[in-house]
C-alpha atoms as a PDB file:
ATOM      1  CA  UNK A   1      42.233 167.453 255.234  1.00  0.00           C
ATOM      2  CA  UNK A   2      43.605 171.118 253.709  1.00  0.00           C
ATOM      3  CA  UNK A   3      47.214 169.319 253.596  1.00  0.00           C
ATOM      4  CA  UNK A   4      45.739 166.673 251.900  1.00  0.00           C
ATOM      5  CA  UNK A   5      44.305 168.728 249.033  1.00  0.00           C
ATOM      6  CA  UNK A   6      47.588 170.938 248.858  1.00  0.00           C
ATOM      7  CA  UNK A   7      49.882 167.730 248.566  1.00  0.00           C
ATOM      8  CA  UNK A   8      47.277 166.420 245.408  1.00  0.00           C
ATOM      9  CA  UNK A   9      46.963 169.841 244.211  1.00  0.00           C
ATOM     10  CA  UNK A  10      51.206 169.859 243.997  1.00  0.00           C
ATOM     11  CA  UNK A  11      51.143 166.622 242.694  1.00  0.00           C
ATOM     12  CA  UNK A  12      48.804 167.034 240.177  1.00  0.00           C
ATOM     13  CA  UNK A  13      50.737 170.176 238.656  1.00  0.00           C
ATOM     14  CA  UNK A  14      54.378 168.307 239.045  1.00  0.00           C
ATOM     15  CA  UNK A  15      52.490 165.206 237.336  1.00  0.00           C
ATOM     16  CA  UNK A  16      51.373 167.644 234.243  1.00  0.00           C
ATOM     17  CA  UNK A  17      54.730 169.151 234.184  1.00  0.00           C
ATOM     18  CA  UNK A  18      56.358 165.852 233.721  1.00  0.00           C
ATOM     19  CA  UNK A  19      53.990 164.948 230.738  1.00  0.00           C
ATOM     20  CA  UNK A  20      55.042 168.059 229.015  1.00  0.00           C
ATOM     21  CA  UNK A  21      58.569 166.567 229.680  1.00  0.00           C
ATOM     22  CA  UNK A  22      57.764 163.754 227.932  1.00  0.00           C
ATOM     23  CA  UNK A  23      56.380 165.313 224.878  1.00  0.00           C
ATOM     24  CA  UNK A  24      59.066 167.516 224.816  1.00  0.00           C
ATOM     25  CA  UNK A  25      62.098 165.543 225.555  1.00  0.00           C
ATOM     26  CA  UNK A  26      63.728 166.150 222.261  1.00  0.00           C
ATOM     27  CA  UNK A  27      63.628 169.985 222.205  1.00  0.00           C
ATOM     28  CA  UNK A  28      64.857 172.600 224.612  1.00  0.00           C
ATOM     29  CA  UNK A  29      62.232 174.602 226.688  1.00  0.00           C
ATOM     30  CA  UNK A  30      61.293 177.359 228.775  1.00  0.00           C
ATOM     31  CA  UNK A  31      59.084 177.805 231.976  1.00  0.00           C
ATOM     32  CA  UNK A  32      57.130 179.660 229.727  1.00  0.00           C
ATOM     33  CA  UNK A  33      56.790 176.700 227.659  1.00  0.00           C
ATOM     34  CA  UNK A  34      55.679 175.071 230.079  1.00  0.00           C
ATOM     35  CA  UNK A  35      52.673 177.543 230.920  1.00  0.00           C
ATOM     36  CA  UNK A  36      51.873 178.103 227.432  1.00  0.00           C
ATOM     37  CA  UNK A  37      51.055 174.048 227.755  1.00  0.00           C
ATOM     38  CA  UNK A  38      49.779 174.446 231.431  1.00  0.00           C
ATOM     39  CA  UNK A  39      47.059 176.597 230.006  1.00  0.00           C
ATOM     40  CA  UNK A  40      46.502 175.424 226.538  1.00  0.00           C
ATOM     41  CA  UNK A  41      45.165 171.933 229.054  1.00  0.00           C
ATOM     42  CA  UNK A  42      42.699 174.002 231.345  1.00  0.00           C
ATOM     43  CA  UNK A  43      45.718 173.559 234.359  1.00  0.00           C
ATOM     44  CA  UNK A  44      45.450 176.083 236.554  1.00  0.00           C
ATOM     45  CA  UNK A  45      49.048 177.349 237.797  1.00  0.00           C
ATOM     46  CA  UNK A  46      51.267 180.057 238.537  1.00  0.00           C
ATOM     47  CA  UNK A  47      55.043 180.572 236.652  1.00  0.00           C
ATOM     48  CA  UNK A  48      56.536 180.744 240.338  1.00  0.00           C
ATOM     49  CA  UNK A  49      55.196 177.127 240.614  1.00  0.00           C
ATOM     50  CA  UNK A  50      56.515 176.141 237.501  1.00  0.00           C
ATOM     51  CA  UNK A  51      59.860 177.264 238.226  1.00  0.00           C
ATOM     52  CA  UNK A  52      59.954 175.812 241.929  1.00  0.00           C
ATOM     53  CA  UNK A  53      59.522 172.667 239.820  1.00  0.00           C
ATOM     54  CA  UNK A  54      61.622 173.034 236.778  1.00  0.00           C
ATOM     55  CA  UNK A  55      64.051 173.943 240.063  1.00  0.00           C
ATOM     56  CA  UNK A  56      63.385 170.801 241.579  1.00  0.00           C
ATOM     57  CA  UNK A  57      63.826 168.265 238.582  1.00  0.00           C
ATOM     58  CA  UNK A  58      67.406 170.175 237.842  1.00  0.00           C
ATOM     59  CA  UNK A  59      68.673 169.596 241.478  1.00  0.00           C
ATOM     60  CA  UNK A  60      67.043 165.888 241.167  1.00  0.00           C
ATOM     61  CA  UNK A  61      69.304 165.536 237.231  1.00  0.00           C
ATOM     62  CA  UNK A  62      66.079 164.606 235.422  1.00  0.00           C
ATOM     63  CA  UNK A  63      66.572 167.838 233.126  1.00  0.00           C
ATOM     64  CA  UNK A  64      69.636 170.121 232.617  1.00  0.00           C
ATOM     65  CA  UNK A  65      69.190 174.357 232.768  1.00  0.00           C
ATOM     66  CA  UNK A  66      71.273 176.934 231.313  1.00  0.00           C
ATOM     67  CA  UNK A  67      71.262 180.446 229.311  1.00  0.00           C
ATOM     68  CA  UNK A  68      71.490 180.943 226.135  1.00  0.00           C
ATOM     69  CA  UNK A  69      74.292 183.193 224.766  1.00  0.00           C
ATOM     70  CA  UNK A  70      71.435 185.679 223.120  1.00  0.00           C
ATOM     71  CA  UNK A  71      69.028 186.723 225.773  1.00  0.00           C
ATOM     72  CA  UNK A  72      70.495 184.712 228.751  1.00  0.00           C
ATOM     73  CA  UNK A  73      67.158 182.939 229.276  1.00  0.00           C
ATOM     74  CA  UNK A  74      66.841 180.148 230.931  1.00  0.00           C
ATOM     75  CA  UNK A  75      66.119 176.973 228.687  1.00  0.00           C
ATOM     76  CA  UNK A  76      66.170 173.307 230.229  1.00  0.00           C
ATOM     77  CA  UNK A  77      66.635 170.314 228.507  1.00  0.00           C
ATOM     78  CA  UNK A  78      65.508 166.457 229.482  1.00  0.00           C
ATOM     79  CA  UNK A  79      67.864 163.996 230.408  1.00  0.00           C
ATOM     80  CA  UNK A  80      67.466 160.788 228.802  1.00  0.00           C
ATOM     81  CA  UNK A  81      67.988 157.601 231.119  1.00  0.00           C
ATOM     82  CA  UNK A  82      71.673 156.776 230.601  1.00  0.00           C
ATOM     83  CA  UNK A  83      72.528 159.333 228.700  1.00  0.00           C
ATOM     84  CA  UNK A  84      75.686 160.882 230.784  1.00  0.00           C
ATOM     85  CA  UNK A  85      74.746 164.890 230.316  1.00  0.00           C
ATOM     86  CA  UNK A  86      76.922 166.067 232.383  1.00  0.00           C
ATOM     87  CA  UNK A  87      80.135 164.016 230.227  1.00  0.00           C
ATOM     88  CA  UNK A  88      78.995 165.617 226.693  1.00  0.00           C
ATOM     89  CA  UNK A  89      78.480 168.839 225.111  1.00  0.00           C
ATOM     90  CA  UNK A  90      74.707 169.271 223.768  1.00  0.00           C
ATOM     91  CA  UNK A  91      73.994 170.601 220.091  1.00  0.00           C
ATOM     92  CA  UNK A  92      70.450 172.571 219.307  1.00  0.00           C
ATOM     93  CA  UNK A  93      69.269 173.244 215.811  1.00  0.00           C
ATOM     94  CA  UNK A  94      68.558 177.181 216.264  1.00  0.00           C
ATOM     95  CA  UNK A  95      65.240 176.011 213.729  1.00  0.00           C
ATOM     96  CA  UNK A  96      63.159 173.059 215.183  1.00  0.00           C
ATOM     97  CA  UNK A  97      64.936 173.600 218.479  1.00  0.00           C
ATOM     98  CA  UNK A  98      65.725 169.449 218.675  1.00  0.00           C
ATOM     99  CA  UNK A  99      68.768 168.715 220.876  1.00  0.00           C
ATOM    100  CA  UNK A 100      70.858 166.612 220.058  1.00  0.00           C
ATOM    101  CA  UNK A 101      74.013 164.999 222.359  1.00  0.00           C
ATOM    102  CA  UNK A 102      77.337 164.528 221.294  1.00  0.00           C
ATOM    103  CA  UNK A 103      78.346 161.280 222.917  1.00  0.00           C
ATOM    104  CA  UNK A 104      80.895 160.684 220.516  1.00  0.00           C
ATOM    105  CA  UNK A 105      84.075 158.840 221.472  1.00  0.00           C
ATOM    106  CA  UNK A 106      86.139 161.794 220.885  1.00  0.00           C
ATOM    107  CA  UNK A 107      85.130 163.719 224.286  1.00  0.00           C
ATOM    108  CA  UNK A 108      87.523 163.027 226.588  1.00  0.00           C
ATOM    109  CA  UNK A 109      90.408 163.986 223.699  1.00  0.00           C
ATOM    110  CA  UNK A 110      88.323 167.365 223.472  1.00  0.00           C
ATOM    111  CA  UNK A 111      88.187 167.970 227.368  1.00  0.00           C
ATOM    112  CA  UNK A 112      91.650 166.811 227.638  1.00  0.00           C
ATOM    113  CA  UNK A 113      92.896 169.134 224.787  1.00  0.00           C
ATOM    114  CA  UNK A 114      90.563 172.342 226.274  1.00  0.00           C
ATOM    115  CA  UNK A 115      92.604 171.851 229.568  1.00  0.00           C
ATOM    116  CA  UNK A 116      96.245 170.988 228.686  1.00  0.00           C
ATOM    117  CA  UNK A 117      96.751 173.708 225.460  1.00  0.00           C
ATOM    118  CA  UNK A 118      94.367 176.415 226.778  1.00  0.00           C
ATOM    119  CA  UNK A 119      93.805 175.723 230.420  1.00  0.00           C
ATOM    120  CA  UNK A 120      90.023 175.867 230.062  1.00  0.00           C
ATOM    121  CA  UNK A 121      87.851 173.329 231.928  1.00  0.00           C
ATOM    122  CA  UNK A 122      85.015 172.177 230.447  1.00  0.00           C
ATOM    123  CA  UNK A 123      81.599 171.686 231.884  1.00  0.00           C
ATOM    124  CA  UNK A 124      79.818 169.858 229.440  1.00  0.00           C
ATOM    125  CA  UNK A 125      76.218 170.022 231.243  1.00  0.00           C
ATOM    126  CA  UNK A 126      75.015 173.503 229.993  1.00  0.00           C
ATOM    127  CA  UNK A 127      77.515 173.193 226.775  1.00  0.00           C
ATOM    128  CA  UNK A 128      75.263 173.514 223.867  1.00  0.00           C
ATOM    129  CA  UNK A 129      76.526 174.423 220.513  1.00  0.00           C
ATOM    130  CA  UNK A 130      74.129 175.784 218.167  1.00  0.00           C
ATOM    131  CA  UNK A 131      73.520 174.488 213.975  1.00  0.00           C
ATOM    132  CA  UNK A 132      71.311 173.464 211.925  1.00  0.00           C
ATOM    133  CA  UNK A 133      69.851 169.889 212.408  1.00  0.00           C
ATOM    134  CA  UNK A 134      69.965 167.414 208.967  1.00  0.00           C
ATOM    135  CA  UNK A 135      66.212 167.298 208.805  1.00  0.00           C
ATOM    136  CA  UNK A 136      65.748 170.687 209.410  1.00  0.00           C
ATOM    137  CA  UNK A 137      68.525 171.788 206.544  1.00  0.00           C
ATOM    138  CA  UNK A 138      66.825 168.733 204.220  1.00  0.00           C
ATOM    139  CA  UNK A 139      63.722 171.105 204.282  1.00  0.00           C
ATOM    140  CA  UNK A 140      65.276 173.771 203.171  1.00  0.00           C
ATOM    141  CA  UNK A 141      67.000 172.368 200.719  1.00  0.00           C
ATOM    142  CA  UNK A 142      63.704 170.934 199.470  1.00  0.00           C
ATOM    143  CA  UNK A 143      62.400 174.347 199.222  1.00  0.00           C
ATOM    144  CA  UNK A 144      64.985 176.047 196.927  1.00  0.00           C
END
């Protein structure tokens, strides 16, 4: 019966963590994200449980983690179905925080070029360049 409630009580905190993915699958977050949302909903949870699970969905390639060049914090990112992460370099508007993926055409050229002229391999999965996304440099515009 007690490994009954422990599997429901895992479940129910992996099953909250993946709506927070889902309402969040546009912008980069942290596991501190995710608690801020954990307890903002009344659910009960420690961070080391958060990150056993953030942990979990990387090694299973529903989200993507790396550090950013600032603090070297960990951020994670959703995968969208189909979306080939790991074959593209990621861009995040340093305002809104939206990430956006650079499937262009014009990859493999880039990869090709980073290796053959500077003998750098790139990994594109925890590439992220960081900008200014169009809506969020509309609004400023619109303010000035």
């Amino acid at each position: 019966m007690q490994n009954n409630q422990q599997k429901k009580y895992r479940t129910r905190h992996k099953e909250a963590i993946v709506s927070y993915l889902e309402l969040h699958s546009e912008h980069s977050f942290s596991a501190y994200d995710v608690n801020e949302y954990m307890q903002e909903n009344g659910i009960q949870v420690n961070l080391t449980t958060i990150y056993r699970n953030l942990d979990k969905l990387t090694e299973s390639g529903a989200i993507l983690k790396y550090k950013t060049a600032e603090d070297e914090c960990c951020r994670y990112q959703c995968i969208k179905p189909h979306a080939r992460c790991h074959e593209h370099i990621h861009m995040q508007c340093k305002v809104c925080g939206k990430i956006l993926h650079l499937e262009c055409s014009f990859m493999e050229e880039v990869t090709k070029h980073l290796y053959e002229h500077h003998k750098f391999l790139l990994e594109c999965g925890g590439s992220v360049l960081m900008g200014v996304c169009e809506e969020c440099q509309t609004r400023a515009n619109d303010k000035v």
